[in-house]
PDB file of N, CA and C in Angstrom:
ATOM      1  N   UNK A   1     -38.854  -5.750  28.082  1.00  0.00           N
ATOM      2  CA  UNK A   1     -37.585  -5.724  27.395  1.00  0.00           C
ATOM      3  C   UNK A   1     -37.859  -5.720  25.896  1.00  0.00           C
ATOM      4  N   UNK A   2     -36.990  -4.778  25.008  1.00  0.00           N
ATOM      5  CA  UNK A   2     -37.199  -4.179  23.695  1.00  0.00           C
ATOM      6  C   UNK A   2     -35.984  -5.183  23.298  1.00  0.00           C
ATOM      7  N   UNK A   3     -35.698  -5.873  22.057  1.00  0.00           N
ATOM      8  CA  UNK A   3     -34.503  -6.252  21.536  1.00  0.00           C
ATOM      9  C   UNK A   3     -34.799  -5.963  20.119  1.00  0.00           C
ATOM     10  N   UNK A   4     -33.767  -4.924  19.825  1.00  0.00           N
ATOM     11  CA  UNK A   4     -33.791  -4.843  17.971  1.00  0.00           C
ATOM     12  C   UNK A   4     -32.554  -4.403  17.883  1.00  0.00           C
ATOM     13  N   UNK A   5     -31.633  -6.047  17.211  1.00  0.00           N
ATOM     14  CA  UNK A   5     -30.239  -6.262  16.924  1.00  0.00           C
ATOM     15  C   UNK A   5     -29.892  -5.811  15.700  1.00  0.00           C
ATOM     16  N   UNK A   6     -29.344  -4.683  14.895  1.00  0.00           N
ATOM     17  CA  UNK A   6     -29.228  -4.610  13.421  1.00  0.00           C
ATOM     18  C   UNK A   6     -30.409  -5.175  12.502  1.00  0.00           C
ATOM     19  N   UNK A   7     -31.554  -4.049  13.161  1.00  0.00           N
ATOM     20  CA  UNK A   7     -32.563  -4.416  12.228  1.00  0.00           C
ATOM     21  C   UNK A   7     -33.025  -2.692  12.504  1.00  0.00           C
ATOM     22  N   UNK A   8     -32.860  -2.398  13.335  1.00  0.00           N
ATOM     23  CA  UNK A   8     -33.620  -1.073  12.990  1.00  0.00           C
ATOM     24  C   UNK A   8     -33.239   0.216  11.585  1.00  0.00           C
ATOM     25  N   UNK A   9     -32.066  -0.185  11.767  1.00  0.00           N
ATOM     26  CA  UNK A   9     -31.393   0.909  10.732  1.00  0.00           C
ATOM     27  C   UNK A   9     -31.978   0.298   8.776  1.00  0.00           C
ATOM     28  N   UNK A  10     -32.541  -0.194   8.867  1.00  0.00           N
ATOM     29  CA  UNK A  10     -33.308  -0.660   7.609  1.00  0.00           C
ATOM     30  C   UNK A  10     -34.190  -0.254   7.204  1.00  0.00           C
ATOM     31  N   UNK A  11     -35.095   0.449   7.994  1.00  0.00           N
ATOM     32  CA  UNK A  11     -36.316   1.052   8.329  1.00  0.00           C
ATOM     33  C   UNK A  11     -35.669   2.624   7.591  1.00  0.00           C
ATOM     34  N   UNK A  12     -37.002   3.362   6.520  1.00  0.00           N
ATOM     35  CA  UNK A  12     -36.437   4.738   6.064  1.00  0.00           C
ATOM     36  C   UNK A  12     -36.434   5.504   7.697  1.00  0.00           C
ATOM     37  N   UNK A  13     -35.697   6.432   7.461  1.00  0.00           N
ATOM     38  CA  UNK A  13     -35.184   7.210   9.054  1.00  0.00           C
ATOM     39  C   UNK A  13     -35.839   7.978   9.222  1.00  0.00           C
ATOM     40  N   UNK A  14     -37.073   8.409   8.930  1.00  0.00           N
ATOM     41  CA  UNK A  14     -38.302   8.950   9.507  1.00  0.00           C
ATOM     42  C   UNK A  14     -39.142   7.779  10.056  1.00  0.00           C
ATOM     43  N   UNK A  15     -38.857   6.530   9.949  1.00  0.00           N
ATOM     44  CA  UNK A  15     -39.778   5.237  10.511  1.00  0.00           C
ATOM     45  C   UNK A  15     -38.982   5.186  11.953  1.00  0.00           C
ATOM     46  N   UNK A  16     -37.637   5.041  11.431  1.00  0.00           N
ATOM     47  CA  UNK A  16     -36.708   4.850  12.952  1.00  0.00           C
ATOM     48  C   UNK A  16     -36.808   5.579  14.383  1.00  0.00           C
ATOM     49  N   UNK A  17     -36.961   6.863  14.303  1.00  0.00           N
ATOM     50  CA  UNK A  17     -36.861   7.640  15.055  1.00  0.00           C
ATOM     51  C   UNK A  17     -38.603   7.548  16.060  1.00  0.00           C
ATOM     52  N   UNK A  18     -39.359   7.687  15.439  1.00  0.00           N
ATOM     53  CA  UNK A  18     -40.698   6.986  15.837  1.00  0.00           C
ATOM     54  C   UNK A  18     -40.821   5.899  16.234  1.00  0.00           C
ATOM     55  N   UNK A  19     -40.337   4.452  15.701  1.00  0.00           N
ATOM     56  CA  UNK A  19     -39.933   3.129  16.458  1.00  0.00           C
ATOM     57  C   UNK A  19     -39.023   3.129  17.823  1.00  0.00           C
ATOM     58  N   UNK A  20     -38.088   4.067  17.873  1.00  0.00           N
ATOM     59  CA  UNK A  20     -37.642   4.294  18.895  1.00  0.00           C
ATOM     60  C   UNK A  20     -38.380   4.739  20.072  1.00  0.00           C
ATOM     61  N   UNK A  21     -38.991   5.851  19.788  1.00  0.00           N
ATOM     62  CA  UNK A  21     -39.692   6.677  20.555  1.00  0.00           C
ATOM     63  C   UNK A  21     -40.941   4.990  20.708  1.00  0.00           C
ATOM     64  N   UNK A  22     -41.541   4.685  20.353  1.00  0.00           N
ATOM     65  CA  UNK A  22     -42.621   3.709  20.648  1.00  0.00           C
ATOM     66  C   UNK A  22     -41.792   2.951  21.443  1.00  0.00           C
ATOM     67  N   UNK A  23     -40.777   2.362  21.027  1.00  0.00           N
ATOM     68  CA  UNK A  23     -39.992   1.121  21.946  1.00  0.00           C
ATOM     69  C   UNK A  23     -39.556   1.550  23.306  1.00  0.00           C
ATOM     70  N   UNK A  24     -39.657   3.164  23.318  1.00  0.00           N
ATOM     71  CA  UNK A  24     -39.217   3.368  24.910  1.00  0.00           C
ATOM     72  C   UNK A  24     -40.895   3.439  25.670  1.00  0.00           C
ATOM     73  N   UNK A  25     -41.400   3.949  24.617  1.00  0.00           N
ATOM     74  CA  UNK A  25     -42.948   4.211  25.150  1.00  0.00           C
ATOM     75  C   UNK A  25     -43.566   2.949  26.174  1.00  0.00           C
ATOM     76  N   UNK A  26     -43.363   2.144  25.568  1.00  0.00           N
ATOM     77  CA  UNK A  26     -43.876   0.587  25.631  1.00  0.00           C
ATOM     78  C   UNK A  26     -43.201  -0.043  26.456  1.00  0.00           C
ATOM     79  N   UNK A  27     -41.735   0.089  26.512  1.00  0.00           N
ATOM     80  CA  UNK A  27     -41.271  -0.472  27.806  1.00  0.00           C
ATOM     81  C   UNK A  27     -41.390  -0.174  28.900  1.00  0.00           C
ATOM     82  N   UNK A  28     -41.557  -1.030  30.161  1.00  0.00           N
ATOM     83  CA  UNK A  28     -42.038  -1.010  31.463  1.00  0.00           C
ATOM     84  C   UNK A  28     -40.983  -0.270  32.187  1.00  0.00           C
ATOM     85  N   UNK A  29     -41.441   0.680  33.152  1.00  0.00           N
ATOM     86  CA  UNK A  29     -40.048   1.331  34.513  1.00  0.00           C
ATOM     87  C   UNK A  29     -39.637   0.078  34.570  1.00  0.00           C
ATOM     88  N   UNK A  30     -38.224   0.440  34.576  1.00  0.00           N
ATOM     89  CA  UNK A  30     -37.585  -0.439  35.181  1.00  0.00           C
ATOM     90  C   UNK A  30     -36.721  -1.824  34.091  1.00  0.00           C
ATOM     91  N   UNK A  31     -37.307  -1.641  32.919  1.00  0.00           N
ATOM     92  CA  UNK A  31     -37.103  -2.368  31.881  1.00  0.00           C
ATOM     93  C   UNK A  31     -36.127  -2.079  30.910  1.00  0.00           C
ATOM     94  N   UNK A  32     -35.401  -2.754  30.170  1.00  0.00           N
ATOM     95  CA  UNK A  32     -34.261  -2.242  28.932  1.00  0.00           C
ATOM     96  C   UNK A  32     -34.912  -2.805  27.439  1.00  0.00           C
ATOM     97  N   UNK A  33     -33.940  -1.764  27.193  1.00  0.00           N
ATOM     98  CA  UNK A  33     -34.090  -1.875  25.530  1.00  0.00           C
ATOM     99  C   UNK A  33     -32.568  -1.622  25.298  1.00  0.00           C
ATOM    100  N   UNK A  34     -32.292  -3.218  24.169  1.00  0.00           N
ATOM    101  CA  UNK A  34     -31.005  -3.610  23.794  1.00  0.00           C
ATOM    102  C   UNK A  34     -30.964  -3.258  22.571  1.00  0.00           C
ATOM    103  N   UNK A  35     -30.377  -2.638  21.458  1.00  0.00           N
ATOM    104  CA  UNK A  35     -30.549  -1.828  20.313  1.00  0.00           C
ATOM    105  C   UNK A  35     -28.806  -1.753  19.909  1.00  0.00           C
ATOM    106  N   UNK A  36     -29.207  -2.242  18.667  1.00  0.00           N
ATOM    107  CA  UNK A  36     -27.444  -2.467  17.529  1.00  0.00           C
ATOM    108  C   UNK A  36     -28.080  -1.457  16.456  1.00  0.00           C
ATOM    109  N   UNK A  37     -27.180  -0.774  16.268  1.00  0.00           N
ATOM    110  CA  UNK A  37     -27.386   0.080  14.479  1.00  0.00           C
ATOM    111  C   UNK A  37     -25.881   0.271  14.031  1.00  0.00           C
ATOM    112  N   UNK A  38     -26.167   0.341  12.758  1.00  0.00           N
ATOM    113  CA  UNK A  38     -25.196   1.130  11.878  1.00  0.00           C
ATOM    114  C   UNK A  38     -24.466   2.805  11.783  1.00  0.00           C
ATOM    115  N   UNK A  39     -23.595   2.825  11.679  1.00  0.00           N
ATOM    116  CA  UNK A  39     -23.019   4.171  12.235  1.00  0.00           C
ATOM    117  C   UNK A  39     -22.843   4.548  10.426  1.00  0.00           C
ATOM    118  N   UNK A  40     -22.677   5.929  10.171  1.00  0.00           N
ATOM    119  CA  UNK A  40     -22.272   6.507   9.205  1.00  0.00           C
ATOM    120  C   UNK A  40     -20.648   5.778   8.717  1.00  0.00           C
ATOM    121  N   UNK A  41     -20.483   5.878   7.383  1.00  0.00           N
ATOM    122  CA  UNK A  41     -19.499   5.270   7.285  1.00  0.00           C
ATOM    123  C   UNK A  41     -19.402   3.698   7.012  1.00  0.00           C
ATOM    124  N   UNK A  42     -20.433   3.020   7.320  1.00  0.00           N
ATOM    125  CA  UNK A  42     -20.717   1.405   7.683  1.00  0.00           C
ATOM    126  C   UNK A  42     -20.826   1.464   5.505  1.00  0.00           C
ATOM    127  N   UNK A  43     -20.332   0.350   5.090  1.00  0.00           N
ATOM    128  CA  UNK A  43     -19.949  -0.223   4.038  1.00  0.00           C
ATOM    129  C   UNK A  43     -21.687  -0.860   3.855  1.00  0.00           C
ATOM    130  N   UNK A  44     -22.122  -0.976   3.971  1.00  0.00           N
ATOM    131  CA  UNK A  44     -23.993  -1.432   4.035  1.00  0.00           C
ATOM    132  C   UNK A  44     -24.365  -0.046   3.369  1.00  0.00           C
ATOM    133  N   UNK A  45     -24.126   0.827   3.899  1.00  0.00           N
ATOM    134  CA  UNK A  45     -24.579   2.253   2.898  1.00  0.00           C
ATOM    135  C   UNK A  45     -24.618   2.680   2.145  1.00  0.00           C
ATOM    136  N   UNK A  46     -24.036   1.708   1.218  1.00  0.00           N
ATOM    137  CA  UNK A  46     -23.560   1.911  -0.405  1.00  0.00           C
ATOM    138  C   UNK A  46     -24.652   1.360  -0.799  1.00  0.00           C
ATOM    139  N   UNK A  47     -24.846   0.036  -0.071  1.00  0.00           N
ATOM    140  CA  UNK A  47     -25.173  -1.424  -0.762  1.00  0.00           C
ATOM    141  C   UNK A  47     -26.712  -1.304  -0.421  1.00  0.00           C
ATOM    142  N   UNK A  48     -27.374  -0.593   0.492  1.00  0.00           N
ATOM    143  CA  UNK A  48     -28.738  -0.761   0.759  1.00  0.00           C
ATOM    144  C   UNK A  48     -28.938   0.755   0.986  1.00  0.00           C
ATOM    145  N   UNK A  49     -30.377   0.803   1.147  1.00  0.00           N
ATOM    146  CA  UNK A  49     -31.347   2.064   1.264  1.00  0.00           C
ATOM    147  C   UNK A  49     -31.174   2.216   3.222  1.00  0.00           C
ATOM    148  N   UNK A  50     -30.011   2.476   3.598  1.00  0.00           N
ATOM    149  CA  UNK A  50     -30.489   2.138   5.319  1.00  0.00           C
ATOM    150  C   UNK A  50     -30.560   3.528   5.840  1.00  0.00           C
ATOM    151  N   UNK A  51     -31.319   3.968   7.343  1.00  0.00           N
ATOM    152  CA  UNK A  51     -30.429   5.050   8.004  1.00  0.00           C
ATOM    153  C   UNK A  51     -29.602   4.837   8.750  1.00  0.00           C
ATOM    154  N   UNK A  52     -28.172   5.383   8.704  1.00  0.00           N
ATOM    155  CA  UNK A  52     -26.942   5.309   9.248  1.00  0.00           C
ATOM    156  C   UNK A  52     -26.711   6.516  10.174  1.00  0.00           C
ATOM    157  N   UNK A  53     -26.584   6.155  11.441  1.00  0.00           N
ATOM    158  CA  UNK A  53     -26.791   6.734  12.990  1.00  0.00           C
ATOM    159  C   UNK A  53     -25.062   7.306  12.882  1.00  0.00           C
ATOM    160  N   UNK A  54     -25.388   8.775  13.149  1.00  0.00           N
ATOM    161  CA  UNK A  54     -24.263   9.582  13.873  1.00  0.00           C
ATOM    162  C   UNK A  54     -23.563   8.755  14.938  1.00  0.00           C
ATOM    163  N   UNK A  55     -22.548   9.372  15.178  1.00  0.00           N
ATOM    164  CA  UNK A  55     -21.567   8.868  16.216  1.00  0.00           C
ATOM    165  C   UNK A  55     -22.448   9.975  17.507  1.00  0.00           C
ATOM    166  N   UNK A  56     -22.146   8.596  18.552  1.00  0.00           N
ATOM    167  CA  UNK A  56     -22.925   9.664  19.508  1.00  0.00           C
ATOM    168  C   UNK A  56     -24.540   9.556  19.537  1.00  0.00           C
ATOM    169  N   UNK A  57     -25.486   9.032  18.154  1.00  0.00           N
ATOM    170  CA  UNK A  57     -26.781   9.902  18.144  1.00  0.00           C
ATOM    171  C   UNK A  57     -27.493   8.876  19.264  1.00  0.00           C
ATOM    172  N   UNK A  58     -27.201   7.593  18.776  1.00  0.00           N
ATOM    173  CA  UNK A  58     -28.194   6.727  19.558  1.00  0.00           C
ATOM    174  C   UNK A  58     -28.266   6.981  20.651  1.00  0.00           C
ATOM    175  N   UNK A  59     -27.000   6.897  21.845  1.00  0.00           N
ATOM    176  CA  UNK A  59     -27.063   7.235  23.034  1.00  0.00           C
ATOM    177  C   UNK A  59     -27.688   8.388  23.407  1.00  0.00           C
ATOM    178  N   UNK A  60     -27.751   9.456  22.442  1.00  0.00           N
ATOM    179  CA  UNK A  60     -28.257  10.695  22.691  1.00  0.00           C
ATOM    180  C   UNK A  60     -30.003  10.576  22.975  1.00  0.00           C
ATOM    181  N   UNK A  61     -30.345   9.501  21.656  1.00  0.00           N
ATOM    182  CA  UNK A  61     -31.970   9.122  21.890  1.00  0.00           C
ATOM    183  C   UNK A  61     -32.149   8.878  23.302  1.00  0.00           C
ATOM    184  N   UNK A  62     -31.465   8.119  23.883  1.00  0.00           N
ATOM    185  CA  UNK A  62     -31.537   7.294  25.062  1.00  0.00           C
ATOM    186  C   UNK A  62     -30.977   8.385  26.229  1.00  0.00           C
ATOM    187  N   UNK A  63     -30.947   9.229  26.570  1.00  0.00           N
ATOM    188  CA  UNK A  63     -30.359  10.708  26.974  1.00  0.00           C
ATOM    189  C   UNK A  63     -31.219  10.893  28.801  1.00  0.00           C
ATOM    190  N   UNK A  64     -32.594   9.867  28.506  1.00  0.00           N
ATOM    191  CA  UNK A  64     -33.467  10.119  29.829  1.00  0.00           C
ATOM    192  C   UNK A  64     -33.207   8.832  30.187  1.00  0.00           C
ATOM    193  N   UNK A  65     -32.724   7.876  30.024  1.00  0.00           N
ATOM    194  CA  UNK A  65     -32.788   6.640  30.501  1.00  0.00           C
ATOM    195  C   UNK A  65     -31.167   6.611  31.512  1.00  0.00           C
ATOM    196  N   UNK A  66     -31.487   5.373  32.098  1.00  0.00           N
ATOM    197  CA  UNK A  66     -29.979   4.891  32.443  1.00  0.00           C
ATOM    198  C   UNK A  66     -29.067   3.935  31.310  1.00  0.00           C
ATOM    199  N   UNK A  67     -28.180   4.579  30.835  1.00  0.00           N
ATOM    200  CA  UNK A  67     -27.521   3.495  29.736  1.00  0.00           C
ATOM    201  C   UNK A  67     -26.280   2.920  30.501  1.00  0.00           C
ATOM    202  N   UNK A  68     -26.791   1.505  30.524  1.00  0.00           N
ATOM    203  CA  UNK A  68     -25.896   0.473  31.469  1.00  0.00           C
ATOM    204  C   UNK A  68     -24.651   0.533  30.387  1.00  0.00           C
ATOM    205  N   UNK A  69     -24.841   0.332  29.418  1.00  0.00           N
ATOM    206  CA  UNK A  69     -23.454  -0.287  28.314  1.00  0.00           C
ATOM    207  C   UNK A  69     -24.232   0.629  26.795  1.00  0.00           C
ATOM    208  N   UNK A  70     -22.830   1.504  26.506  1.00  0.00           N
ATOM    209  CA  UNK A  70     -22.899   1.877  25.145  1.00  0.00           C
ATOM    210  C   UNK A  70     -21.342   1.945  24.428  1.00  0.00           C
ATOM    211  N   UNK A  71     -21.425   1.627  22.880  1.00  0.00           N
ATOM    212  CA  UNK A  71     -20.148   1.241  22.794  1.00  0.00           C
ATOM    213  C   UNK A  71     -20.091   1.419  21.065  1.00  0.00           C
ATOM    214  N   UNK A  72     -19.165   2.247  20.936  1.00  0.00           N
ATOM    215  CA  UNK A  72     -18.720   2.327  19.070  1.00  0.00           C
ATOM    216  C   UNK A  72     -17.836   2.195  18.616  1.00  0.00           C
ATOM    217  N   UNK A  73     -18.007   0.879  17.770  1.00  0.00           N
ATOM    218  CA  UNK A  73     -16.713   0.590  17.726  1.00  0.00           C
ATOM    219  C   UNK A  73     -17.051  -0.260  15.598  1.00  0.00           C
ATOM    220  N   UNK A  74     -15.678  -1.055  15.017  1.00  0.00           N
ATOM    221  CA  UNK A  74     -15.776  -1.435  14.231  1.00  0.00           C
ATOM    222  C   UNK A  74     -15.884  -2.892  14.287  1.00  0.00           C
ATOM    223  N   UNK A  75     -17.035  -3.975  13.607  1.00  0.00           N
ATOM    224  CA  UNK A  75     -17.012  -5.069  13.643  1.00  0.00           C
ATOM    225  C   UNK A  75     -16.835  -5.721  12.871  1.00  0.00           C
ATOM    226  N   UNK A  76     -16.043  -6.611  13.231  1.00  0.00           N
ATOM    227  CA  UNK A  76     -15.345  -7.954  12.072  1.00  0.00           C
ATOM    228  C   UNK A  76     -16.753  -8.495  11.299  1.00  0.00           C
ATOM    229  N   UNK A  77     -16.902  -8.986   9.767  1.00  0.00           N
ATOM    230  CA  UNK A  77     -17.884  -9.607   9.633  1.00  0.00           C
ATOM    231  C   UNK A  77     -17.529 -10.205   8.484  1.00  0.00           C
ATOM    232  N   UNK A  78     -17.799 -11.328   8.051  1.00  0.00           N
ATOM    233  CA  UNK A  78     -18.399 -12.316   6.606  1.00  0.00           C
ATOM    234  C   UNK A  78     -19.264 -13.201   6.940  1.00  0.00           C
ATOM    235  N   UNK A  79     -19.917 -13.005   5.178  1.00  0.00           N
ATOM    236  CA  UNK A  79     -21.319 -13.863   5.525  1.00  0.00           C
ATOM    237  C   UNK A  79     -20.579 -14.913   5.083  1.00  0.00           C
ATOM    238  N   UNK A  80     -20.895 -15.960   5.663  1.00  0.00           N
ATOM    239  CA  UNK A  80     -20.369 -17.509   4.486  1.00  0.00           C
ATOM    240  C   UNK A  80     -19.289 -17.631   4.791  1.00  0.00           C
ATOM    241  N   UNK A  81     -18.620 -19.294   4.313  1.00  0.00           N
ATOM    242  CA  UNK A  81     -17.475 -19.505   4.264  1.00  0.00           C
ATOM    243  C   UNK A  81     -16.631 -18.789   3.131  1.00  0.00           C
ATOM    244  N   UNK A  82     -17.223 -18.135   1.607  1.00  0.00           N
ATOM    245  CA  UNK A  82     -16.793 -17.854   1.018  1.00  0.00           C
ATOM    246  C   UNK A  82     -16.486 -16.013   1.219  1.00  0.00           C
ATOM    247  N   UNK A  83     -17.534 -16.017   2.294  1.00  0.00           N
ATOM    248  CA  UNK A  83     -17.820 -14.814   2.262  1.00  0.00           C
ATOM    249  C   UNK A  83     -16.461 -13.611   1.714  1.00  0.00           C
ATOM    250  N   UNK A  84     -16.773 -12.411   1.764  1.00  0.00           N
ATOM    251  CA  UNK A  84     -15.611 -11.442   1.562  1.00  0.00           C
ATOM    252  C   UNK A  84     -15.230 -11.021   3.056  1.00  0.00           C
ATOM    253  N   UNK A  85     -14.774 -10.652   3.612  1.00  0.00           N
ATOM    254  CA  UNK A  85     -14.133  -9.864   5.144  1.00  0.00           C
ATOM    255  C   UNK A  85     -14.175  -8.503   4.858  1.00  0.00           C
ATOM    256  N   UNK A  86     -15.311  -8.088   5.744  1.00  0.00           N
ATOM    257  CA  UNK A  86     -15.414  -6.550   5.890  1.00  0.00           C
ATOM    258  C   UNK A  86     -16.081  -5.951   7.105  1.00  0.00           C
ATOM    259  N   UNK A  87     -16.003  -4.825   7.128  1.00  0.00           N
ATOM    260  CA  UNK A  87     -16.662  -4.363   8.912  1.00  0.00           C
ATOM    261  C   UNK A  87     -17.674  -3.522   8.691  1.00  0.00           C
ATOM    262  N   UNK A  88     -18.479  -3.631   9.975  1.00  0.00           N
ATOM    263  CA  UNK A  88     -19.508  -2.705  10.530  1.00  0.00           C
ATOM    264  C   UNK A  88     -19.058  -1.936  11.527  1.00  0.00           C
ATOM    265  N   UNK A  89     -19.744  -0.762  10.892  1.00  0.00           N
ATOM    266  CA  UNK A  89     -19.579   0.631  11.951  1.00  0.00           C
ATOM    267  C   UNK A  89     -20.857   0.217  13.026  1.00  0.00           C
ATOM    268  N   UNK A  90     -20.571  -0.336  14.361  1.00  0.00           N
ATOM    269  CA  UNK A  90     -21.603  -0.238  15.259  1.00  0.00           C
ATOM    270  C   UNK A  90     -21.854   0.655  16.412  1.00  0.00           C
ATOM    271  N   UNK A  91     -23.036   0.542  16.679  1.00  0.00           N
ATOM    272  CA  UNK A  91     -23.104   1.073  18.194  1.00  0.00           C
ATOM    273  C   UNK A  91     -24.176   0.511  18.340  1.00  0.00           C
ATOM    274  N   UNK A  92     -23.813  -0.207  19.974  1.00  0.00           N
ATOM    275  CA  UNK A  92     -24.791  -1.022  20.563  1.00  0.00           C
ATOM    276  C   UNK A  92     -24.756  -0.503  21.809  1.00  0.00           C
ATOM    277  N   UNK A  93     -26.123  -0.840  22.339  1.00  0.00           N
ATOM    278  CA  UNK A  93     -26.650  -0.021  23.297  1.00  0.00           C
ATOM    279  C   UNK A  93     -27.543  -0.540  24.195  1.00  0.00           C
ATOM    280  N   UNK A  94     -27.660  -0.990  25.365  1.00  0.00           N
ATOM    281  CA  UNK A  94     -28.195  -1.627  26.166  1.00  0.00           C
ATOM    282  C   UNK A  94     -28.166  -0.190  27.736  1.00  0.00           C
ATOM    283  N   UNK A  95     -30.104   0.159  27.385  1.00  0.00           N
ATOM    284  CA  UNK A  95     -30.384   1.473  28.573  1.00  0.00           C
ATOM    285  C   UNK A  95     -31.638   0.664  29.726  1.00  0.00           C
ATOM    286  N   UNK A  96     -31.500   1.165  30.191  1.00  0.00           N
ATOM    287  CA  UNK A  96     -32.391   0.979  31.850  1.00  0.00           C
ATOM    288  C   UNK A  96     -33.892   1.658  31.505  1.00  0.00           C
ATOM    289  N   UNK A  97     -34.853   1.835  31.215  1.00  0.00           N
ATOM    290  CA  UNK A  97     -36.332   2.788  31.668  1.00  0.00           C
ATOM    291  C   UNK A  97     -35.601   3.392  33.078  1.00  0.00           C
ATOM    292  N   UNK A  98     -35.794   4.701  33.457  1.00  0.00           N
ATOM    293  CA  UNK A  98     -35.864   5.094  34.930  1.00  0.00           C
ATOM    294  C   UNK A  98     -37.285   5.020  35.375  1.00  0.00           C
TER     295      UNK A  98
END
């Protein structure tokens, strides 16, 4: 089992696409890989150097696997009590190895 929660999209997007490809490499038949990124559009894109995933792309990576749960949607977020209130463009993704 692979878990990388909103950390991959940090990585320049020629690193990502290769981490992916390794993280399926490496996982066992029969095994998942649980994976959160940032979608285009995500308010983080201003603010950092990230790659920001098409609508659609991730699942597409995942295209040979079984994907138990995939899902895009917008998420509530502040850091802190003081924090500001703003959202993430996600898609999270939890696939099967066949």
């Amino acid at each position: 089992m692979i878990i990388a929660l909103a950390s991959i999209h940090f990585l320049p997007k020629n690193k990502v696409y290769s981490l992916i490809k390794d993280m399926k490499e490496r996982t066992k038949k029969r095994g998942f890989n649980f994976v959160i990124v940032f979608r285009k559009g995500d308010p983080a894109g201003g603010e950092f150097e990230i790659c920001l995933f098409e609508n659609g792309e991730l699942s597409k990576l995942y295209s040979d696997w079984e994907i138990i749960s995939y899902r895009e949607f917008l998420k509530e977020d502040k850091h802190g009590e003081k924090g500001k209130l703003h959202y993430h463009r996600n898609a999270n993704l939890i696939a099967q190895k066949k």
